[in-house]
Structure formats: C-alpha cells, structure tokens
N, C-alpha and C. Protein backbone atom coordinates (compact mmCIF):
# COMPACT_ATOMS: atom_id res chain seq x y z
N UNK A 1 49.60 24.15 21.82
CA UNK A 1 48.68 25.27 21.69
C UNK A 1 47.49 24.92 20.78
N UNK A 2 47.71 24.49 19.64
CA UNK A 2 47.00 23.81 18.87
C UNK A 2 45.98 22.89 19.29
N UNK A 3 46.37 22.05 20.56
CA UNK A 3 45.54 21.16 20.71
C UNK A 3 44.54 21.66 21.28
N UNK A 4 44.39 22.75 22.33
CA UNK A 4 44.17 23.38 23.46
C UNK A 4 42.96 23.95 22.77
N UNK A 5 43.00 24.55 21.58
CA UNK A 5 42.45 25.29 20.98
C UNK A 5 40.90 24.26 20.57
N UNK A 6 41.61 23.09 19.84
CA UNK A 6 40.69 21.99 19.42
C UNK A 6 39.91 21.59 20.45
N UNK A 7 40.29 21.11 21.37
CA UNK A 7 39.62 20.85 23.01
C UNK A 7 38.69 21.65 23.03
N UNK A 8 38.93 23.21 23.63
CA UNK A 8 37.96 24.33 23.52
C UNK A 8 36.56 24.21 22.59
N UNK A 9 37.20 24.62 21.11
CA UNK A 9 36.31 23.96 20.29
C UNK A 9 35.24 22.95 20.22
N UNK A 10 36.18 21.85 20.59
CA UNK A 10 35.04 20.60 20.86
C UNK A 10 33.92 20.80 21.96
N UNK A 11 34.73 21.28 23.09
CA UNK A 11 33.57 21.37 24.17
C UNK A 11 32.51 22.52 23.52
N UNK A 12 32.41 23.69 23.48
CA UNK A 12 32.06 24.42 22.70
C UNK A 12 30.37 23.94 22.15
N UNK A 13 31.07 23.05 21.06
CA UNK A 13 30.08 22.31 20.47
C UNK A 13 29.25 21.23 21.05
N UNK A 14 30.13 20.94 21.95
CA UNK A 14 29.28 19.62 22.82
C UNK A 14 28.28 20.71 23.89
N UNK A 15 28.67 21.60 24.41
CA UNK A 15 27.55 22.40 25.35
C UNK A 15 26.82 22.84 24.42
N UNK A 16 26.85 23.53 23.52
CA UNK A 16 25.69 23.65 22.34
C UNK A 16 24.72 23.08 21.77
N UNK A 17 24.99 21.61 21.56
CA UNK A 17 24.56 20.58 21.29
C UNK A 17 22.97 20.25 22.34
N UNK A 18 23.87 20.61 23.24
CA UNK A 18 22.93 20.67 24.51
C UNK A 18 21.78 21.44 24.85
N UNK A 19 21.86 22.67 24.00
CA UNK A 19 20.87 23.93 24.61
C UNK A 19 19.75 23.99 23.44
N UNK A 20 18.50 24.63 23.87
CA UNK A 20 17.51 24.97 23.57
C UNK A 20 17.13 26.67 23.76
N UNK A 21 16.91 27.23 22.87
CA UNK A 21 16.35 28.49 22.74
C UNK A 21 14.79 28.49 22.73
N UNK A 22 14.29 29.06 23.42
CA UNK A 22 12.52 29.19 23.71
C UNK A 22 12.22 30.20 22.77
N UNK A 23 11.31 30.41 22.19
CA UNK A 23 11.23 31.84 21.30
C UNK A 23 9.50 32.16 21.52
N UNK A 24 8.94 32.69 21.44
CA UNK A 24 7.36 33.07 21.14
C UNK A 24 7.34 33.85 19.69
N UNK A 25 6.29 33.69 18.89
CA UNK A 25 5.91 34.28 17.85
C UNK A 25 6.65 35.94 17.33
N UNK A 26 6.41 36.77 18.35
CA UNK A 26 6.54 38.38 18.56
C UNK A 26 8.25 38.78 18.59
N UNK A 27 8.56 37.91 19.29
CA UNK A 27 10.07 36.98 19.54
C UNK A 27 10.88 36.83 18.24
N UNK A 28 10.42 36.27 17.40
CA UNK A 28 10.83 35.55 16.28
C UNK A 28 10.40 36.23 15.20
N UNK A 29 9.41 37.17 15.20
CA UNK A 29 9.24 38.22 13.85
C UNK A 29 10.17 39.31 14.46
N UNK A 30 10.50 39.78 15.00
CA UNK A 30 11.69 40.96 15.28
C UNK A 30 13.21 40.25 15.09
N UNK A 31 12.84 39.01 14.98
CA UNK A 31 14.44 38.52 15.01
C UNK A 31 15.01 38.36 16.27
N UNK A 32 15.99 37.03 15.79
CA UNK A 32 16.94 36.68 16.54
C UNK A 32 18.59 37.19 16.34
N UNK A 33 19.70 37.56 17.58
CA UNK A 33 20.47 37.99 17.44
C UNK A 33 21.12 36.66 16.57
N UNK A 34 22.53 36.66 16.16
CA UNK A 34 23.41 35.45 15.29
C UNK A 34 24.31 34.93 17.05
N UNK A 35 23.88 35.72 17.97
CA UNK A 35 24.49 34.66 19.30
C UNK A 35 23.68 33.35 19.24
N UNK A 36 22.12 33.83 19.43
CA UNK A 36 21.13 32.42 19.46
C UNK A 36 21.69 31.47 19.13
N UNK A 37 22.37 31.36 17.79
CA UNK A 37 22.39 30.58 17.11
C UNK A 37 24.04 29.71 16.68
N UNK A 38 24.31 30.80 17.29
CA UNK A 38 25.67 29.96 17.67
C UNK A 38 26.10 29.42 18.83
N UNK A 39 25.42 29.39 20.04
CA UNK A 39 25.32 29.21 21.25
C UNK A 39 23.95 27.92 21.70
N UNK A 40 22.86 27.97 20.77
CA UNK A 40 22.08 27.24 20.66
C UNK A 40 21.58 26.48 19.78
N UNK A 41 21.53 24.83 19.63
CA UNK A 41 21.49 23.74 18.53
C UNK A 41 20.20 23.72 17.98
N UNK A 42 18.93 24.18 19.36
CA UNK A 42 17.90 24.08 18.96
C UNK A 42 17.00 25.00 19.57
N UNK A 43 16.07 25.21 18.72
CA UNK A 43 14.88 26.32 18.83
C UNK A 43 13.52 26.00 18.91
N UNK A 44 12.92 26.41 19.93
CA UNK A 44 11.93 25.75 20.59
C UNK A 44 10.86 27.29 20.18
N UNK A 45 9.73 26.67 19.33
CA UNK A 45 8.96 27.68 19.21
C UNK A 45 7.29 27.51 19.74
N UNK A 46 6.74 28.22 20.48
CA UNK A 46 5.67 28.18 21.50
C UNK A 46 4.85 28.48 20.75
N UNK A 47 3.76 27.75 20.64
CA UNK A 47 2.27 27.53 19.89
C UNK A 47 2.24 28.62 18.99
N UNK A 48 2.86 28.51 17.59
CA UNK A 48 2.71 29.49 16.61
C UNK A 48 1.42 29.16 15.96
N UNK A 49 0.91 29.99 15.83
CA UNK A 49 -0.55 29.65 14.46
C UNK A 49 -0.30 29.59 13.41
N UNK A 50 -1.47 28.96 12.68
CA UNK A 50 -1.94 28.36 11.60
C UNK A 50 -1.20 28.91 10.76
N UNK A 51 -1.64 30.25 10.41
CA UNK A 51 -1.26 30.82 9.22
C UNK A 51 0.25 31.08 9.30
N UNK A 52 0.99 31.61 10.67
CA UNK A 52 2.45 31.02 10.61
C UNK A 52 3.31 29.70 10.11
N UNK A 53 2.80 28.50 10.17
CA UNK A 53 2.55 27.52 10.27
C UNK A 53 2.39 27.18 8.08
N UNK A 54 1.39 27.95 7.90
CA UNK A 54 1.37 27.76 6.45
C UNK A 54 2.47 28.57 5.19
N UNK A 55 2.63 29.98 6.37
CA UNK A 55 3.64 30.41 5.93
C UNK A 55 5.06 30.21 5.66
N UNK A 56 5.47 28.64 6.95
CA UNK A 56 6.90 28.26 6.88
C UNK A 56 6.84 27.09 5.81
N UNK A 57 5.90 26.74 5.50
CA UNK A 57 6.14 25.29 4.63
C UNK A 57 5.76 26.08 3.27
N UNK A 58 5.34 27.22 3.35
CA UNK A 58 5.78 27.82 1.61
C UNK A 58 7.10 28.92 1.71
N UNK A 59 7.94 28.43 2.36
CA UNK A 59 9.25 29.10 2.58
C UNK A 59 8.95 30.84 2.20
N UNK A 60 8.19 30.91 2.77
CA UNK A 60 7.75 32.99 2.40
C UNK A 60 8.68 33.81 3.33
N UNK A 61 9.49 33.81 2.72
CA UNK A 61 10.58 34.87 3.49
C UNK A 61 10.27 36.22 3.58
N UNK A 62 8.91 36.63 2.87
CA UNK A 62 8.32 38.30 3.15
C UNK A 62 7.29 37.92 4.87
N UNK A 63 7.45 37.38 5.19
CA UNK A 63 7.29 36.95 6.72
C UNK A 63 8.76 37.14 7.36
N UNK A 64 8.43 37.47 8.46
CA UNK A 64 9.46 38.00 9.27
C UNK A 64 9.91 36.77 10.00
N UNK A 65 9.18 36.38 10.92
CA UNK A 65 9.03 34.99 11.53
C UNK A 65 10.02 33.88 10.34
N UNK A 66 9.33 33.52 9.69
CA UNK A 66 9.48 32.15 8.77
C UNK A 66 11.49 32.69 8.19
N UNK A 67 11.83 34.06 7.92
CA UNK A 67 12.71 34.75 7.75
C UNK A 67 13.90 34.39 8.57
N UNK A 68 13.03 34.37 9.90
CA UNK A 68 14.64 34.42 11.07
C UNK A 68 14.51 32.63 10.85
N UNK A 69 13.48 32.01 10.84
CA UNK A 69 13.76 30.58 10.63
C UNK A 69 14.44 29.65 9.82
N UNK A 70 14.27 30.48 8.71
CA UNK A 70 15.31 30.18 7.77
C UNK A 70 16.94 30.01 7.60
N UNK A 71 17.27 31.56 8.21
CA UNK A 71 18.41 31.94 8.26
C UNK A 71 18.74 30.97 9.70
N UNK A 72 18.40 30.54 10.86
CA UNK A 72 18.12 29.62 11.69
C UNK A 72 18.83 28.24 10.86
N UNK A 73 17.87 27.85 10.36
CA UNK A 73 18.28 26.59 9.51
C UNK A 73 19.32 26.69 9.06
N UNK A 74 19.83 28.06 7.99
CA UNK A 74 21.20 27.98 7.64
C UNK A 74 22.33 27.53 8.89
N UNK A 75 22.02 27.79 9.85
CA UNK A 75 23.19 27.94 10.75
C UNK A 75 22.95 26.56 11.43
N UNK A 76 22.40 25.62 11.34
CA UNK A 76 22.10 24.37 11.46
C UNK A 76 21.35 24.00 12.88
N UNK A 77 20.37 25.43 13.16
CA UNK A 77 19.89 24.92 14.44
C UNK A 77 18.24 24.13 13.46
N UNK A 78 18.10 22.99 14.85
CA UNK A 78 16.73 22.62 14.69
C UNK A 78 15.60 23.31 14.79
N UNK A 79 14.67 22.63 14.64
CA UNK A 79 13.32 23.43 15.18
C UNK A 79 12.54 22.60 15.74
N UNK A 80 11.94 23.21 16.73
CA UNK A 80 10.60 22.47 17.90
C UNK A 80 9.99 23.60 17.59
N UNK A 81 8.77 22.51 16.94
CA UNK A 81 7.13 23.38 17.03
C UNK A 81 6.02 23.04 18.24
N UNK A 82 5.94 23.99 19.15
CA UNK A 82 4.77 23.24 19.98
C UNK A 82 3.64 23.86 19.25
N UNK A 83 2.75 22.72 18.86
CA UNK A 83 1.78 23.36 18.44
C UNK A 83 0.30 22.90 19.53
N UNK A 84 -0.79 23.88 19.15
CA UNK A 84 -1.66 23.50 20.29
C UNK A 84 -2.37 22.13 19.55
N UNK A 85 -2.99 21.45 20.48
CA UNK A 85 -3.36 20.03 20.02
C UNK A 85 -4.75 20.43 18.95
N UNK A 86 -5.71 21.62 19.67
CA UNK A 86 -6.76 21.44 18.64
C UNK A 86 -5.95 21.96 16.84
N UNK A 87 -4.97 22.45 16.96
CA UNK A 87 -3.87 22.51 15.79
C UNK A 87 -4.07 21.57 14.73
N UNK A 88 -3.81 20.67 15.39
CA UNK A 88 -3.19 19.35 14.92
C UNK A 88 -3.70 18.43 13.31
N UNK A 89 -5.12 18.57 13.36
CA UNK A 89 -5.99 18.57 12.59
C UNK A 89 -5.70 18.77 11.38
N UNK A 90 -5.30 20.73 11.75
CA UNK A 90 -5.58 21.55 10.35
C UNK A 90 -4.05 21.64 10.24
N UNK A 91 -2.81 20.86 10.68
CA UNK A 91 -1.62 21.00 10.19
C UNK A 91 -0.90 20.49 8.39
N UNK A 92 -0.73 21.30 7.49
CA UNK A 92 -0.08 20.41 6.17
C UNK A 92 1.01 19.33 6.32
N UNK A 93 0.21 18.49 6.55
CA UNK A 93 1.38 17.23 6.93
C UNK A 93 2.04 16.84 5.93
N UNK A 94 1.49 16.88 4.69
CA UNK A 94 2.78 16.18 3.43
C UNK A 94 3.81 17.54 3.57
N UNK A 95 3.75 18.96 3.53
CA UNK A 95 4.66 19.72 3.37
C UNK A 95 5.40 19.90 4.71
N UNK A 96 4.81 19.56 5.95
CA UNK A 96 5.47 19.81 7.35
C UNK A 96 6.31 18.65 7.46
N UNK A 97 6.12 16.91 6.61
CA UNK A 97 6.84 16.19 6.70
C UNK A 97 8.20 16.44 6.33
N UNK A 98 8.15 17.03 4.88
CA UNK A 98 9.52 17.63 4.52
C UNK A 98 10.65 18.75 4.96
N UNK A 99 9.85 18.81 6.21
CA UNK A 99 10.86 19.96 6.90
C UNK A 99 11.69 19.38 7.82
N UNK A 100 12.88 19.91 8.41
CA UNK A 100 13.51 19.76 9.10
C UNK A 100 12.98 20.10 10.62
N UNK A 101 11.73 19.51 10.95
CA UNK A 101 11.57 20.29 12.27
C UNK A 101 10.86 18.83 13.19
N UNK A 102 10.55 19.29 14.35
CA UNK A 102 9.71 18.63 15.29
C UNK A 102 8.57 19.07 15.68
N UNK A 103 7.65 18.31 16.19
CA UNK A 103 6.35 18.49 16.78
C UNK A 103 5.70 18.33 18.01
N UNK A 104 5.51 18.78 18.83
CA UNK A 104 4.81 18.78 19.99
C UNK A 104 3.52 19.21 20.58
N UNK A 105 2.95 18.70 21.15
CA UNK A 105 1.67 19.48 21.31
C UNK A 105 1.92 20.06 22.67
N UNK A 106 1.06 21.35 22.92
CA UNK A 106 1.02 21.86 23.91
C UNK A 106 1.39 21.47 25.50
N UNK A 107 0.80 20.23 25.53
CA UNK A 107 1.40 19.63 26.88
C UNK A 107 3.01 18.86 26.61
N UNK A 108 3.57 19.00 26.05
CA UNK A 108 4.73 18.55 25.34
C UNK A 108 5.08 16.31 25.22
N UNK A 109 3.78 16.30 24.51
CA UNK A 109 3.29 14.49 24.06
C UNK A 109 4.08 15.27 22.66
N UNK A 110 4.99 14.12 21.76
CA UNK A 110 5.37 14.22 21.10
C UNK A 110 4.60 13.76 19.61
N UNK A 111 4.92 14.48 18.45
CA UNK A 111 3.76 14.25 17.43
C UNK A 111 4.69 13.82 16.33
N UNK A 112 4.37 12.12 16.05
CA UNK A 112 4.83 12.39 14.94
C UNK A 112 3.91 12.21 13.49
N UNK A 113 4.85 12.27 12.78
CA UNK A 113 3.63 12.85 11.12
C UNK A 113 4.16 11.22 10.24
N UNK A 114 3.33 11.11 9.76
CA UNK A 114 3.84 10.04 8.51
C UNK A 114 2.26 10.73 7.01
N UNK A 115 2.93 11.27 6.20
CA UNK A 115 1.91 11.04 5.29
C UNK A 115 2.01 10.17 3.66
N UNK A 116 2.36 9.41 4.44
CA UNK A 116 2.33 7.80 3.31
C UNK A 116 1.10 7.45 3.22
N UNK A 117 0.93 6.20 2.21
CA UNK A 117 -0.58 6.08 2.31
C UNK A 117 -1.08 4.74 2.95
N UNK A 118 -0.04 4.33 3.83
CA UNK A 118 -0.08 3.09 4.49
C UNK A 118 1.11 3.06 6.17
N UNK A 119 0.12 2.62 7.22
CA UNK A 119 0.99 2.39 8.10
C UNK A 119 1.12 0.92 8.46
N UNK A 120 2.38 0.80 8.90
CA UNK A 120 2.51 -0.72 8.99
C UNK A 120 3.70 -0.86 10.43
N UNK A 121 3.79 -1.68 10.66
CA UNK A 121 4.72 -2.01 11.93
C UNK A 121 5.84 -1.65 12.27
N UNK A 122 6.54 -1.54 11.11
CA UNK A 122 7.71 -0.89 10.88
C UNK A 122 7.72 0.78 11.48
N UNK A 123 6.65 1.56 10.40
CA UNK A 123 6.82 2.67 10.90
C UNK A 123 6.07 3.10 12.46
N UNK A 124 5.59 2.09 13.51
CA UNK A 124 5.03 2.78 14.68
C UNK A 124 5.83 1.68 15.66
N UNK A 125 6.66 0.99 15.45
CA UNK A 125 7.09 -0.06 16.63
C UNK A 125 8.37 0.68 17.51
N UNK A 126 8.86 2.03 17.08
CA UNK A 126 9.56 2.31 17.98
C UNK A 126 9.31 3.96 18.65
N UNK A 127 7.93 4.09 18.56
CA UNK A 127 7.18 5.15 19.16
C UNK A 127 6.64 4.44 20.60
N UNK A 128 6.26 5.61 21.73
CA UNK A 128 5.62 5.22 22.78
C UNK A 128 5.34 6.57 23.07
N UNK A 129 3.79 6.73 23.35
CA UNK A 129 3.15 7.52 24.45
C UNK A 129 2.84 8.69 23.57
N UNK A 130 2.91 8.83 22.22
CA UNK A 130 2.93 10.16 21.15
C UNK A 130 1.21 9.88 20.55
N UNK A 131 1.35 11.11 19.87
CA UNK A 131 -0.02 11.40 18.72
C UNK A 131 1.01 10.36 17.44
N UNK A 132 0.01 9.90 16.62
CA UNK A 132 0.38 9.93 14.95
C UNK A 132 -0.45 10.57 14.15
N UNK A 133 0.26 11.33 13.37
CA UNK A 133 -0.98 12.57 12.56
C UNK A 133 -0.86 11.80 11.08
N UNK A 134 -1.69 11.81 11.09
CA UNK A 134 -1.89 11.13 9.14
C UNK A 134 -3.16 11.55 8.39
N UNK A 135 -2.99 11.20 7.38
CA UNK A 135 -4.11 11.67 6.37
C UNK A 135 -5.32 10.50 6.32
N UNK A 136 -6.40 11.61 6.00
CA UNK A 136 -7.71 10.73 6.27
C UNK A 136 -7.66 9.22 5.70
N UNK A 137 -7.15 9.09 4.15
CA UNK A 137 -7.54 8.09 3.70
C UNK A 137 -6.18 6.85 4.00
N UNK A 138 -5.59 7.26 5.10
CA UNK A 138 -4.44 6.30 5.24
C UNK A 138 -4.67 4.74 5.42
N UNK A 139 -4.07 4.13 5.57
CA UNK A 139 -4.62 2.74 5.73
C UNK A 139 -3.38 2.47 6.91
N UNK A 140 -3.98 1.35 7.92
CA UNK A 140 -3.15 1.12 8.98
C UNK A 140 -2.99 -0.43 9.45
N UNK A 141 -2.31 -1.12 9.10
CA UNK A 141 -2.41 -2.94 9.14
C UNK A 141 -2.87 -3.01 10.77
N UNK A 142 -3.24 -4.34 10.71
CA UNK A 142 -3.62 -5.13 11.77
C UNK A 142 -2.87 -5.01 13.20
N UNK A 143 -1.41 -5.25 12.53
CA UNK A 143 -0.03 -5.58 13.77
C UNK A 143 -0.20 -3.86 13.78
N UNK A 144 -0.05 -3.17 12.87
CA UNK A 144 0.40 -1.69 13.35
C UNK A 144 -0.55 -1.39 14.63
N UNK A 145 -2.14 -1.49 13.94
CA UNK A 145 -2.75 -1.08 15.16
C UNK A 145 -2.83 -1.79 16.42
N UNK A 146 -2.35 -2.90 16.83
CA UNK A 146 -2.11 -3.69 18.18
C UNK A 146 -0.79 -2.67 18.42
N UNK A 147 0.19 -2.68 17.86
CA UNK A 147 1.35 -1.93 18.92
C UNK A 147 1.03 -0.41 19.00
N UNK A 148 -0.10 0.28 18.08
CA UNK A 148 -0.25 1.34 19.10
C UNK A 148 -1.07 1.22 20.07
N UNK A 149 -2.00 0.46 20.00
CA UNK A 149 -2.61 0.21 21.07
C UNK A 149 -2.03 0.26 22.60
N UNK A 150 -1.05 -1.05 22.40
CA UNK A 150 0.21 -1.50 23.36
C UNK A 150 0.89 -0.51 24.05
N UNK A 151 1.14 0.61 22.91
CA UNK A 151 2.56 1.41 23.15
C UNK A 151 1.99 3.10 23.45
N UNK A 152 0.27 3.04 23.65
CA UNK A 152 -0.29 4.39 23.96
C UNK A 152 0.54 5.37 23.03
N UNK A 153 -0.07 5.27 21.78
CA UNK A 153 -0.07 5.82 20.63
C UNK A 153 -1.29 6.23 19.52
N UNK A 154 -1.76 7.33 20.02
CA UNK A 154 -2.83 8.22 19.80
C UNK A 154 -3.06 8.50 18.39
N UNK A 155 -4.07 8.56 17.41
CA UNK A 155 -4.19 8.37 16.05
C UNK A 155 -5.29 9.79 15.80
N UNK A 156 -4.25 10.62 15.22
CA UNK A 156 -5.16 11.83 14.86
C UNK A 156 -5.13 11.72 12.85
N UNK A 157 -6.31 11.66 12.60
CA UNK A 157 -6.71 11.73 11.20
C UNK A 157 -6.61 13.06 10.86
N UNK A 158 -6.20 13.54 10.10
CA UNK A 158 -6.25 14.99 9.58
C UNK A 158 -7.45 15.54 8.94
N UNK A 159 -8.12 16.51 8.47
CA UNK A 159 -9.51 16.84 8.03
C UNK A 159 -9.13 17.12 6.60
C-alpha cells in the first residue's frame, strides 16, 4: 500500500514538473488559486511592464501582481518573463540577475543577463541563437565575441 502511494506521488511530481501556467498581468494582480501551483512547476508571464517589472525586483508586496509571485516562489514554482524586446534596454539587470526567474522576448528568443563587468568564453560558449543583455560599460574578450558571432548571439547594451 505504501509503495503504491509513493509511485502516485512520484508521478504526480514528474507531470508537474512538466507544466506551465500562462498568466497575463490582470491575471496575476487578482491572484492565483494554490491549485496553480501545485499542479504547475512553472509560470509563464506575458509581456508585463516596466514598472511591474521594477516592482518585482524591489520585492513590493503592496503590489498585487509581485504578491501572488512571491507566494508563487514560496511554493517553488519558476518564473518566465516574456518581456517585449523594445523592454529589454530599460530592464534592471544587476537586480533581475538575482532573481529566480527567466527571460524571453516576445517572439520567445531566449535572453540571457550577465551583469559582471567582463565577458569572456566561458560565460557565452554554451548559448545559441539568444539576446545577451549587459551593462554599457561591460567589456567582452576577443574569443567571446567570435563565438557569439558563430553561435547567433545578439548583444543588447543596456542604457
């Protein structure tokens, strides 16, 4: 009986593992039920704005939105941000680095962030076909920039 139970369990988690929740802005300030989130690993959120956006990386829980995201996180789902590409720019990349989330742009090209003050080979040799968002004054070696070149890897400077 015991085992039967564990089995269940496991699968459980393995179909979960699997699913994605779509949410829109309007969506996500009224809240999510606690099924979402036990039923789904990850949360896919559709071109939120800016000021949403500034609101989750200063953890402002008097936002409704950033609120259900939180409590989200407690329950260990991920997060997918599609954000729109002209976005991209004006995104806080040192504070969006420290989050637990992902990035996408609108056509769903994957974004990733580094805001170090140096790129080098290491950090772009196992990317292909994405944006890299970094800060203006970054510096980027020689080899780094041949494999994005190579590996159609798009270089957005931040403003």
């Amino acid at each position: 009986m015991l085992e039967l139970i564990v089995a269940r369990v496991i699968a459980l988690l393995h179909e979960r593992e699997n699913k994605t929740y779509t949410a829109n802005m309007p969506e996500l300030s009224a809240g999510l039920t606690k099924t979402v989130y036990l039923h789904h690993a990850q949360l896919s959120l559709l071109l939120p704005d800016l000021a949403f956006i500034q609101s989750l990386v200063a953890y402002d829980s008097g936002n409704p939105a950033v609120a259900t995201l939180l409590e989200a996180w407690a329950y260990g789902v991920r997060l997918r941000l599609m954000v729109h590409r002209q976005l991209l720019t004006a995104l806080p990349l040192r504070e969006l680095c420290r989050l637990p989330v992902s990035v996408v742009d609108h056509l769903e090209i994957p974004v990733h962030m580094a805001a170090g003050g140096s790129i080098s080979y290491a950090n772009v040799v196992l990317f292909h076909d994405c944006w890299l968002l970094i800060e203006r004054e970054t510096f980027i070696t020689p080899l780094a920039r041949d494999v994005m070149e190579n590996q159609n890897i798009k270089l957005i400077r931040r403003e």
